[in-house]
C-alpha atoms as a PDB file:
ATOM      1  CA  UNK A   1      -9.931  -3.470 -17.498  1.00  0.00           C
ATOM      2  CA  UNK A   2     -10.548  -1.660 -13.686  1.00  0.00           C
ATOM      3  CA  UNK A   3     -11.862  -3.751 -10.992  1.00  0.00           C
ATOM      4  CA  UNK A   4     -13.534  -2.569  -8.353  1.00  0.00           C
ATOM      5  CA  UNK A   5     -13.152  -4.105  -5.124  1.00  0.00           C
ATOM      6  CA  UNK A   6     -13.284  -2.946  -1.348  1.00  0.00           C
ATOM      7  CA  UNK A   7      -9.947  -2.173  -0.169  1.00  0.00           C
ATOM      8  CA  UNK A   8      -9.745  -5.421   2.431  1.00  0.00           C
ATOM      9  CA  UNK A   9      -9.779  -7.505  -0.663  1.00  0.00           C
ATOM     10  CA  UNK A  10      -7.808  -5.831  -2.390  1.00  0.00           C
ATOM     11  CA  UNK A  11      -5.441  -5.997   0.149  1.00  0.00           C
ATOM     12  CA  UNK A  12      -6.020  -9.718   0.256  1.00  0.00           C
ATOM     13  CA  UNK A  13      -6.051 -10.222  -3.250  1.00  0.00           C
ATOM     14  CA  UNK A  14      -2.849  -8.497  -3.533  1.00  0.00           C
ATOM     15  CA  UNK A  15      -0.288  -8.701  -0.954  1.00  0.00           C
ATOM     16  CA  UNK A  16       1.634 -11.567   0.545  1.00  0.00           C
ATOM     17  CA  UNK A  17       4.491 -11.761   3.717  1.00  0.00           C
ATOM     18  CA  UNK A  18       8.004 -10.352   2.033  1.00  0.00           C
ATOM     19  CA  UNK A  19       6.441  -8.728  -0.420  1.00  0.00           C
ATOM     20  CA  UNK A  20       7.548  -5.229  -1.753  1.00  0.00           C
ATOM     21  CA  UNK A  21       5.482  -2.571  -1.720  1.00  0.00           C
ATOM     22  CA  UNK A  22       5.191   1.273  -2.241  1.00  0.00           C
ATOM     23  CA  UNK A  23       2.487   3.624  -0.804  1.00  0.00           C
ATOM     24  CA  UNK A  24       2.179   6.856  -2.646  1.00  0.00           C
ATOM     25  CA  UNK A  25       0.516   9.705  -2.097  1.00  0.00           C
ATOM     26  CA  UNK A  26       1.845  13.457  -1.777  1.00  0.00           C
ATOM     27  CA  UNK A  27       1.664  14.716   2.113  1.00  0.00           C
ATOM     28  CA  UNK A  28      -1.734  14.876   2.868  1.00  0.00           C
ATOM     29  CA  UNK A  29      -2.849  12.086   0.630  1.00  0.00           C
ATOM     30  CA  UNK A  30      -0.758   9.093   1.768  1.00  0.00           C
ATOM     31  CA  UNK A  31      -3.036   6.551   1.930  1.00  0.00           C
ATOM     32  CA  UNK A  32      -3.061   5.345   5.105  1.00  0.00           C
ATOM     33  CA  UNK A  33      -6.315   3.559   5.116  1.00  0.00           C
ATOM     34  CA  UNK A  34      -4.585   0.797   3.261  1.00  0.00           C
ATOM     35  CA  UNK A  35      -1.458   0.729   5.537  1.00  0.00           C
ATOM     36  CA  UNK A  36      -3.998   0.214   8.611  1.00  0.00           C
ATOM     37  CA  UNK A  37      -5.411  -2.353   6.379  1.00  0.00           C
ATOM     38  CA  UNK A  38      -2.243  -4.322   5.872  1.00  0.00           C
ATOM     39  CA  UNK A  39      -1.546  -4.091   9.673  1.00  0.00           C
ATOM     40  CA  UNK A  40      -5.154  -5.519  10.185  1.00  0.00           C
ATOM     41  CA  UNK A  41      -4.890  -8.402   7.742  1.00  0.00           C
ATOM     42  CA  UNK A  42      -1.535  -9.191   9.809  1.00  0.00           C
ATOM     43  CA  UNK A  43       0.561  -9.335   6.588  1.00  0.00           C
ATOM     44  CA  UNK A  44       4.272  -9.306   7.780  1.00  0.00           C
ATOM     45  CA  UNK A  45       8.014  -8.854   6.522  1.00  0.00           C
ATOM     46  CA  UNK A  46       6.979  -6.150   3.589  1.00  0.00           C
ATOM     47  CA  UNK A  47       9.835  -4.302   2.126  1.00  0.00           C
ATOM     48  CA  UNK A  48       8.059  -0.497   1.774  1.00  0.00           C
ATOM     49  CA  UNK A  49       9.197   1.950  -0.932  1.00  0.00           C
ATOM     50  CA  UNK A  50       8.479   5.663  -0.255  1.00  0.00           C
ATOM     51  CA  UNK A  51       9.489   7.825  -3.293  1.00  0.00           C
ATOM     52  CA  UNK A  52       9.303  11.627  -2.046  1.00  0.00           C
ATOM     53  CA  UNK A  53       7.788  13.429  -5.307  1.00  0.00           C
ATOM     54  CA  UNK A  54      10.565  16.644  -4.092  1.00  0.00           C
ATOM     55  CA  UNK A  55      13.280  14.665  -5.679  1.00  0.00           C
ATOM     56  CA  UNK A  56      12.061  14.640  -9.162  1.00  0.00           C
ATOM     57  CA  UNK A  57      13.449  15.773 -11.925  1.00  0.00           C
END
């Protein structure tokens, strides 16, 4: 089931220091309100995965 939550807690809710995370979106549509979230909340040491939708097959 979807939960609805404001993006600071989901942030909270869901990320920790060293965790691995990717943050999709296509160009225009990266979602940068939750990487200036992350930097807010002072959550450190993430391993980020960018998968660039032009290399799919």
């Amino acid at each position: 089931m979807a939960k609805f939550q404001s993006l600071k807690e989901a942030v909270a809710e869901n990320l920790r220091d060293g965790d691995t995370v990717a943050f999709e979106g296509f160009t225009h549509l990266i979602p940068h309100a939750a990487a200036h979230e992350v930097i807010r909340q002072g959550i450190k040491d993430l391993t980020l995965i960018r998968i660039d939708p032009r290399h799919h097959l």
